[in-house]
N, C-alpha and C. Protein backbone atom coordinates (compact mmCIF):
# COMPACT_ATOMS: atom_id res chain seq x y z
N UNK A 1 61.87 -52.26 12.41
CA UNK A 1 61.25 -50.97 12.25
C UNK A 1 62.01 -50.23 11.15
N UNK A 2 61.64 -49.46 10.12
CA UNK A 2 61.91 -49.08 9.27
C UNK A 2 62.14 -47.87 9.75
N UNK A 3 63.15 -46.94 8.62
CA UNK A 3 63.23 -45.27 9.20
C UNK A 3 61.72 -44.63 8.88
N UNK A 4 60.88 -44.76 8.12
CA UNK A 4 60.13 -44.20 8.01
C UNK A 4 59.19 -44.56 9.00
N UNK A 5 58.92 -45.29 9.45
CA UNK A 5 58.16 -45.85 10.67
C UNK A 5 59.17 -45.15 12.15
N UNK A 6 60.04 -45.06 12.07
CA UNK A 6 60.75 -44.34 13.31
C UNK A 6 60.69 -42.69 13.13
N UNK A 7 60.69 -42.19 12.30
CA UNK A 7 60.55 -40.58 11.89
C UNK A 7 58.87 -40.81 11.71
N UNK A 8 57.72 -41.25 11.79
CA UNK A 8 56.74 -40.67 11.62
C UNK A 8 56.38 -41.06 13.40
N UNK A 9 56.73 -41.96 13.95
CA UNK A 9 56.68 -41.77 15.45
C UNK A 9 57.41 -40.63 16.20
N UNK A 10 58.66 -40.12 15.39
CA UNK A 10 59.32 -39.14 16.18
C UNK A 10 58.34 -37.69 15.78
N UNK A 11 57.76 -37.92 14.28
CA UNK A 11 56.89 -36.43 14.92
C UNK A 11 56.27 -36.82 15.51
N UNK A 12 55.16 -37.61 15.71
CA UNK A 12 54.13 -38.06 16.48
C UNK A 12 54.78 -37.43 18.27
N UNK A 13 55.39 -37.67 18.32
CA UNK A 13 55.78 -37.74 19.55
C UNK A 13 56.16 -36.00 19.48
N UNK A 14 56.70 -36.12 18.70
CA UNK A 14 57.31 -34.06 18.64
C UNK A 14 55.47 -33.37 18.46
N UNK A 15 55.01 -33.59 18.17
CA UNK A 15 53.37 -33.19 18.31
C UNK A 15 52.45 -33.36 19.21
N UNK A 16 52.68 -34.19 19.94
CA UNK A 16 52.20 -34.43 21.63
C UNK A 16 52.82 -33.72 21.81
N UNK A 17 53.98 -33.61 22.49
CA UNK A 17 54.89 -32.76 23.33
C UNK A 17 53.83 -31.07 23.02
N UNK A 18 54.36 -30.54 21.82
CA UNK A 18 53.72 -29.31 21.18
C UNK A 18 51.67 -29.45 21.99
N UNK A 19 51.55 -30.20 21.45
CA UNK A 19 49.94 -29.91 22.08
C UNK A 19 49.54 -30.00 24.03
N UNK A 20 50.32 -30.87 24.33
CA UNK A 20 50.47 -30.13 25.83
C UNK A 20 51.19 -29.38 25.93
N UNK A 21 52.31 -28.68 25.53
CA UNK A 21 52.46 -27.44 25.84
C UNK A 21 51.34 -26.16 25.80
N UNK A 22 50.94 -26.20 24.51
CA UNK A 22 49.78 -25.34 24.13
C UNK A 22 48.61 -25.61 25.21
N UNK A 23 48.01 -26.69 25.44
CA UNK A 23 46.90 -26.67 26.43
C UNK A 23 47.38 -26.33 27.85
N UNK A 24 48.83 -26.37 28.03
CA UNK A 24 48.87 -25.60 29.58
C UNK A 24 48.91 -24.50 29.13
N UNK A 25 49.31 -23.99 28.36
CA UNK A 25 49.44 -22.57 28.57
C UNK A 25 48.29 -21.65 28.38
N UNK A 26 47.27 -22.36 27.43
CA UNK A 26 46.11 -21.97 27.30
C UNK A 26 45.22 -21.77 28.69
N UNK A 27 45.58 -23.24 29.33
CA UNK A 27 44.78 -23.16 31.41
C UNK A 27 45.23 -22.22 31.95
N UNK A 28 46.89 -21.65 32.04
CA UNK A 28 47.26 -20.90 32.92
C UNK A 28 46.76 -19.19 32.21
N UNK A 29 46.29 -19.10 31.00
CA UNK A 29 46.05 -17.72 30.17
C UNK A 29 44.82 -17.72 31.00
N UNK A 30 44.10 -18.58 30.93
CA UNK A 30 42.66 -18.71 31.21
C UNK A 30 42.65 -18.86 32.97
N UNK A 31 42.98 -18.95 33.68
CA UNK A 31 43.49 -18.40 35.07
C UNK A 31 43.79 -17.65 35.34
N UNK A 32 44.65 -16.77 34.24
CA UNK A 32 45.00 -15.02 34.45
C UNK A 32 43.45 -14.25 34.29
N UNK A 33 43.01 -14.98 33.36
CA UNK A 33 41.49 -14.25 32.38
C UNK A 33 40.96 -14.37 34.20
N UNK A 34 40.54 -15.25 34.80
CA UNK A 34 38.95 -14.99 35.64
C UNK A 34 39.73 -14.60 36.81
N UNK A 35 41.02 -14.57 37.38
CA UNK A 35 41.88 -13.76 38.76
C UNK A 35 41.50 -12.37 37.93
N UNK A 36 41.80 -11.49 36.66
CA UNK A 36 41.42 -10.21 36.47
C UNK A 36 40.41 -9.80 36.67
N UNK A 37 39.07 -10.57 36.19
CA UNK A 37 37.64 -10.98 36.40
C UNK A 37 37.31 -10.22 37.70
N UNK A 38 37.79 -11.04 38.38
CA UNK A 38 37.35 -10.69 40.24
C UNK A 38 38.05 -9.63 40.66
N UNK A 39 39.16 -9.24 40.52
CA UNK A 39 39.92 -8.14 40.77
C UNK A 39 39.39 -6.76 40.23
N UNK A 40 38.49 -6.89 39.12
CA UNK A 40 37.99 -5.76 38.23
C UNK A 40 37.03 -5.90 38.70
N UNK A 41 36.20 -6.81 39.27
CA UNK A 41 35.15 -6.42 39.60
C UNK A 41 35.03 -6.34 41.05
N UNK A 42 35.74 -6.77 41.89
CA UNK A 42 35.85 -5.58 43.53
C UNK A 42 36.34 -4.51 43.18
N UNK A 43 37.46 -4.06 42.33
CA UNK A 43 37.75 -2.47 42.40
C UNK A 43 36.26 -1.98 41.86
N UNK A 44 35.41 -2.56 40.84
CA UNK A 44 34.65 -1.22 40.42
C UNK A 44 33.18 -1.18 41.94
N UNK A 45 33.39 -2.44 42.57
CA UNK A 45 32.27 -2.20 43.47
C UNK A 45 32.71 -1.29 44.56
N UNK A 46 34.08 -1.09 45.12
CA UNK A 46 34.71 -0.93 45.92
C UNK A 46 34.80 1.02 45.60
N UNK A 47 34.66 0.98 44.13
CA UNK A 47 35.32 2.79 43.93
C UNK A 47 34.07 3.07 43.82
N UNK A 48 33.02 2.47 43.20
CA UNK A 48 31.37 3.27 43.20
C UNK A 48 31.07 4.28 44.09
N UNK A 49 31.66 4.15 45.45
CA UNK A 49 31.16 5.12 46.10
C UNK A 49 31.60 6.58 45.73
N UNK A 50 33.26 6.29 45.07
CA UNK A 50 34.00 7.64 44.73
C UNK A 50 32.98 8.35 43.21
N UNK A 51 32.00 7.23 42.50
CA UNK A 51 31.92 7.80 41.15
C UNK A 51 32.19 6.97 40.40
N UNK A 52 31.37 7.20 38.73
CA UNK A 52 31.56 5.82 38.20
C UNK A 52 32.69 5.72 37.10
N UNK A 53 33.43 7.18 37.21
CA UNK A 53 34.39 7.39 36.51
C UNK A 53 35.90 6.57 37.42
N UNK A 54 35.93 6.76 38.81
CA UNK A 54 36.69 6.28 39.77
C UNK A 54 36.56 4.59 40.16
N UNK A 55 35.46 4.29 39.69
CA UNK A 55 35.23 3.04 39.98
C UNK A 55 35.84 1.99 38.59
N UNK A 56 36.23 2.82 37.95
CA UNK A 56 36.39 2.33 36.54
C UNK A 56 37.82 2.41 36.33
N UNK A 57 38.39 3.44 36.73
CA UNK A 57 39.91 3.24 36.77
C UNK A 57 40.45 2.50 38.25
N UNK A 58 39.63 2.41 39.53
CA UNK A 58 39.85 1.41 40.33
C UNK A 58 39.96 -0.15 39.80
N UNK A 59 39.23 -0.05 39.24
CA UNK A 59 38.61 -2.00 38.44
C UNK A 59 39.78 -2.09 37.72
N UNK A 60 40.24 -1.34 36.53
CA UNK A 60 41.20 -1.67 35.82
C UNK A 60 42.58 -1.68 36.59
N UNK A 61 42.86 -0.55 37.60
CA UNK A 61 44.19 -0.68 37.80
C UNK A 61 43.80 -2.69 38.87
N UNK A 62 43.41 -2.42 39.94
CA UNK A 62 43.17 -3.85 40.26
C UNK A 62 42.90 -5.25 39.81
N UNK A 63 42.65 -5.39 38.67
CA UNK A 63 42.61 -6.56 37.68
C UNK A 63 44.17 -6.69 37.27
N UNK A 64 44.98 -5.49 36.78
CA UNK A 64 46.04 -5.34 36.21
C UNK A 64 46.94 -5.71 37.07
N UNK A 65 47.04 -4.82 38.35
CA UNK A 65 47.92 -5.47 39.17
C UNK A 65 47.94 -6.77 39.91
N UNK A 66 46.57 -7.62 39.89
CA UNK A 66 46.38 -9.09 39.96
C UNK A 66 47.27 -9.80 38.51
N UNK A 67 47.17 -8.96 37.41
CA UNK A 67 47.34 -9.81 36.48
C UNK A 67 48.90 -9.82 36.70
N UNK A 68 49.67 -8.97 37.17
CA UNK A 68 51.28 -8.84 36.98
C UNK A 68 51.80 -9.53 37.64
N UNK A 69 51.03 -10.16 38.79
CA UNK A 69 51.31 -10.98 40.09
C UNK A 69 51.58 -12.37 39.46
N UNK A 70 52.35 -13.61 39.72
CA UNK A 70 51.96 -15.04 39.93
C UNK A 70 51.35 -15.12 41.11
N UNK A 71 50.98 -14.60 41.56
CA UNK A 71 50.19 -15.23 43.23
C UNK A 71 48.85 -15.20 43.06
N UNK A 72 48.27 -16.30 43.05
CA UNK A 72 46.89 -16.26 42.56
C UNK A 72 45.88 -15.55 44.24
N UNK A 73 45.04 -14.14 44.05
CA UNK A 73 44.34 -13.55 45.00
C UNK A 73 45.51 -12.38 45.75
N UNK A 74 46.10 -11.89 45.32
CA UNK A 74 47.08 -11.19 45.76
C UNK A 74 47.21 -9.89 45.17
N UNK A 75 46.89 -9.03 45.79
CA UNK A 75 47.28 -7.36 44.90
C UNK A 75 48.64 -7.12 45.92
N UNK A 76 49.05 -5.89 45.23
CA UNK A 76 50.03 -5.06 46.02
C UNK A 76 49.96 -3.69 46.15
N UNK A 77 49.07 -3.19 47.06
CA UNK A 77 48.41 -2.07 47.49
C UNK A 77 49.68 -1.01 46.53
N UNK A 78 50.48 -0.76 46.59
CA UNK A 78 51.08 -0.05 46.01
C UNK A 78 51.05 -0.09 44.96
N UNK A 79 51.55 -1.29 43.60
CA UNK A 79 51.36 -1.52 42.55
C UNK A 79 49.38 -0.78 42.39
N UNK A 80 48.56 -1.05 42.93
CA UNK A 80 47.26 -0.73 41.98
C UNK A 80 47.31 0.83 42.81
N UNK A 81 47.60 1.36 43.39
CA UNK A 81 48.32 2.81 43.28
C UNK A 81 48.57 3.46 42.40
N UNK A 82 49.63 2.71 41.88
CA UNK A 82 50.60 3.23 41.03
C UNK A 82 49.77 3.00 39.72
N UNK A 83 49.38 1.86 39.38
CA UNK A 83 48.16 2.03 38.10
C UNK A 83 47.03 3.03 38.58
N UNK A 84 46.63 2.98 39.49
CA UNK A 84 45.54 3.86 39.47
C UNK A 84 45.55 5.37 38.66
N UNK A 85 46.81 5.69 39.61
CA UNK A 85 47.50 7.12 38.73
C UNK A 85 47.73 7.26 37.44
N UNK A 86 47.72 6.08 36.95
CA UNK A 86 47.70 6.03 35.22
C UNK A 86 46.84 6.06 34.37
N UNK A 87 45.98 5.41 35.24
CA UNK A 87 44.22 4.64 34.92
C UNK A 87 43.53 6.19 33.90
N UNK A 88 42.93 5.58 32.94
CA UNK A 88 42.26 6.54 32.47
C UNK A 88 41.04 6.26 31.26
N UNK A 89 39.93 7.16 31.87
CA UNK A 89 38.82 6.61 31.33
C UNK A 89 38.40 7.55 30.13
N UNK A 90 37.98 6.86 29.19
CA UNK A 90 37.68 8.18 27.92
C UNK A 90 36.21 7.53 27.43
N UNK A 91 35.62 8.69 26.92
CA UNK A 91 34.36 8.15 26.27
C UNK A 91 34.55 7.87 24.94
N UNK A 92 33.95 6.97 24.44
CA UNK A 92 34.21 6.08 23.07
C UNK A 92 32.54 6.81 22.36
């Protein structure tokens, strides 16, 4: 085996490595994406009754505090509290 035949396998190999890294991390981005999904969309069904201004900073703080979590289906009643109080809706 020649060096050049051993250095074009060692990128080869340093470039796999790199492209599964990138595709997990892309699955686990994309697992955060549809846990916010559902979380935003029970808070805004869940605050409708308060108003659709309340239902809107419900959705966001609850997506958000799903998103801060690793626990996939898990809020922390306090955490989307505590966003809620932050939550704020403006007209564009």
């Amino acid at each position: 085996m020649t060096l050049i035949s051993a250095l074009l396998i060692f990128v080869a190999l340093i470039l796999y490595i790199l492209g599964q890294l990138f595709l997990k991390h892309a699955m686990e981005s994309d697992l955060r994406s549809r846990r916010f999904t559902k979380f935003f969309t029970a808070g805004l069904v869940a605050g409708l009754p308060r108003g659709p201004e309340h239902a809107l900073r419900l959705a966001a703080a609850c997506g958000a505090a799903n998103a801060l979590t690793p626990h996939s289906g898990h809020l922390d009643r306090a955490e989307v509290e505590r966003l809620l109080a932050e939550a704020r809706v403006e007209e564009v």
